[in-house]
Protein backbone atom coordinates (compact mmCIF):
# COMPACT_ATOMS: atom_id res chain seq x y z
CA UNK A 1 -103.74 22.07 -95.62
CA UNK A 2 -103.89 25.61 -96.69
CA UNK A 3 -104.22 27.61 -93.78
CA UNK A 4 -102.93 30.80 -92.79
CA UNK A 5 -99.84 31.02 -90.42
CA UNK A 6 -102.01 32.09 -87.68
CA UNK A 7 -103.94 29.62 -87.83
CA UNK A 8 -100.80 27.01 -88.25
CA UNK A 9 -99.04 28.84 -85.25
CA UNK A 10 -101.73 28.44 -82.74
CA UNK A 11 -102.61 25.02 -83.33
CA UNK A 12 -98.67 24.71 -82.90
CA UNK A 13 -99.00 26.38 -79.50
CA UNK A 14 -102.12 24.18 -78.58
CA UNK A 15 -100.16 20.99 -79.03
CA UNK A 16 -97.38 22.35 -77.11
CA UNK A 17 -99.91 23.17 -74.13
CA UNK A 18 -100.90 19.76 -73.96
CA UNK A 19 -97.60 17.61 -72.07
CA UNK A 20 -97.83 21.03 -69.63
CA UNK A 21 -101.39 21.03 -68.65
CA UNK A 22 -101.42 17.03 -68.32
CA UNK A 23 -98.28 17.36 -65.77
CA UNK A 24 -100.20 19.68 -63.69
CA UNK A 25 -101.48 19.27 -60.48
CA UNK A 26 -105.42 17.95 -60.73
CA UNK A 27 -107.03 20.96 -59.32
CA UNK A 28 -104.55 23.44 -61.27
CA UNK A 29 -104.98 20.86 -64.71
CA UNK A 30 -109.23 21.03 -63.79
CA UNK A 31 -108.97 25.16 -63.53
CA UNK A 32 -105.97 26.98 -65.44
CA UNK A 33 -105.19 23.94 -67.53
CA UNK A 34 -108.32 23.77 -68.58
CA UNK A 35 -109.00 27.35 -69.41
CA UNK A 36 -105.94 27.41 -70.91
CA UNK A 37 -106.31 24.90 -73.30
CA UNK A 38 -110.07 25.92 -74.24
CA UNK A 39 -108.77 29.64 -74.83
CA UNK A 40 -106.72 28.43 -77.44
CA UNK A 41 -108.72 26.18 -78.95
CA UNK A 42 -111.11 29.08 -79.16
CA UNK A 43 -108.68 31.49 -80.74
CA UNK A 44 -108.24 28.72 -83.40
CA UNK A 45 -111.95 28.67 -83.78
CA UNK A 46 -112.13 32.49 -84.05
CA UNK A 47 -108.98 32.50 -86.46
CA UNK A 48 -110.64 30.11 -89.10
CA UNK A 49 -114.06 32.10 -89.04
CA UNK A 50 -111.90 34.95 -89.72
CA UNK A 51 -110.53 33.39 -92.67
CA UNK A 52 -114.18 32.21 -93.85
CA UNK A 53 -116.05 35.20 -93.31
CA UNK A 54 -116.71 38.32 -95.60
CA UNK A 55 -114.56 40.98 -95.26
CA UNK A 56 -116.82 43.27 -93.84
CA UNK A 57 -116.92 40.27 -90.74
CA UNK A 58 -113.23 40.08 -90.45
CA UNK A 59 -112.37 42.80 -88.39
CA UNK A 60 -115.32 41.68 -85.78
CA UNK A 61 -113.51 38.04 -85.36
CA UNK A 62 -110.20 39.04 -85.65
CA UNK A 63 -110.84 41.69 -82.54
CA UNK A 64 -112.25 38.53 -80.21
CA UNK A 65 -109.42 36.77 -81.72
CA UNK A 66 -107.11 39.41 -80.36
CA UNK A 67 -108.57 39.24 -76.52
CA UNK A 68 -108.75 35.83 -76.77
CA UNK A 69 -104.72 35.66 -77.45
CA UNK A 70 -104.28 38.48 -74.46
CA UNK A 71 -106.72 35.94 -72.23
CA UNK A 72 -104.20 33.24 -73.10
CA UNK A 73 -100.96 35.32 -72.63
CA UNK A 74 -102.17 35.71 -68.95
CA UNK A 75 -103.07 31.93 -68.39
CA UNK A 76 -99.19 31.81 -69.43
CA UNK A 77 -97.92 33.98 -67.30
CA UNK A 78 -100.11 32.79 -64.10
CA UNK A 79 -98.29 29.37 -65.02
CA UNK A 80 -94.83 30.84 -64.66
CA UNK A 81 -95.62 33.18 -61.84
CA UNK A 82 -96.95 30.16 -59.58
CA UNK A 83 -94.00 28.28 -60.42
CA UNK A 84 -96.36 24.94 -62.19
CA UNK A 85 -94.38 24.64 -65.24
CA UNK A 86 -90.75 24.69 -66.33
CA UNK A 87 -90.01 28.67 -66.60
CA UNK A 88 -87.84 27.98 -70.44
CA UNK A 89 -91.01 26.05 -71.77
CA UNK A 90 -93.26 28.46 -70.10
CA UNK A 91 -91.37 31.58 -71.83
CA UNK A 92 -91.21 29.62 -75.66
CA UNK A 93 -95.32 29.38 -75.13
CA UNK A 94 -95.29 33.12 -74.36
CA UNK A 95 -93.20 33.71 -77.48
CA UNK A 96 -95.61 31.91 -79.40
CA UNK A 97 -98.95 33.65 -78.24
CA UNK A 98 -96.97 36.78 -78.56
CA UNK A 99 -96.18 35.85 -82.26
CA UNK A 100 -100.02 34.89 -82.76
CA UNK A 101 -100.79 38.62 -81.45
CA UNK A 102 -98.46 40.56 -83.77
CA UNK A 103 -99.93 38.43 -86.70
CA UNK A 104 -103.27 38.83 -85.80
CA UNK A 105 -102.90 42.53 -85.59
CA UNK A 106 -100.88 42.79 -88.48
CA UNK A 107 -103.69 40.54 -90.25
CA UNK A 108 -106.82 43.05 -88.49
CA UNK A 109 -104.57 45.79 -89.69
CA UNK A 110 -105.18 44.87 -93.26
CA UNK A 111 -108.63 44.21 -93.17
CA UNK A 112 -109.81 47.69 -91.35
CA UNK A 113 -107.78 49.43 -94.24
């Protein structure tokens, strides 16, 4: 696989979101879980048409990209701040979508140079 480490890091933090949002209550697991899990999946989505399109497209994806990653840093921190997920596992997730931000800015950076 040659993706990008964007790309590679999110799909890392997706299949670390799944044994959280399964051990979730049902309605919490049908609403945050949920969103949760298809904000991510959208910011991989976003990331890869990044990679794809023609520069002059990049910046547009990579911005969406960018709100989608600040959509899922406060699904995270909703989890820790009603207490539905160990607070250590909750805080390694946040590291992770806060990782995913800096390289997606870094990578929109270089593309609106």
């Amino acid at each position: 696989m040659n993706d990008l480490p964007a790309i590679l890091r999110t799909h890392e933090l997706y299949i670390s979101l799944s044994p959280i949002t399964e051990k979730l209550p049902a309605l919490k697991r049908q609403t945050i879980g949920r969103r949760l899990e298809d904000s991510t999946l959208q910011l991989i989505e976003l990331l890869i048409m990044a990679k794809n399109a023609p520069r002059a497209h990049k910046a547009a994806y990579l911005i969406k990209a960018t709100a989608t990653n600040e959509i899922i840093q406060f699904h995270i921190r909703t989890l820790m701040a009603q207490k539905l997920a160990n607070d250590t596992t909750l805080h390694q997730l946040a590291a992770k979508a806060t990782e995913i931000g800096r390289m997606t800015g870094g990578w929109l950076k270089s593309v609106s140079q």
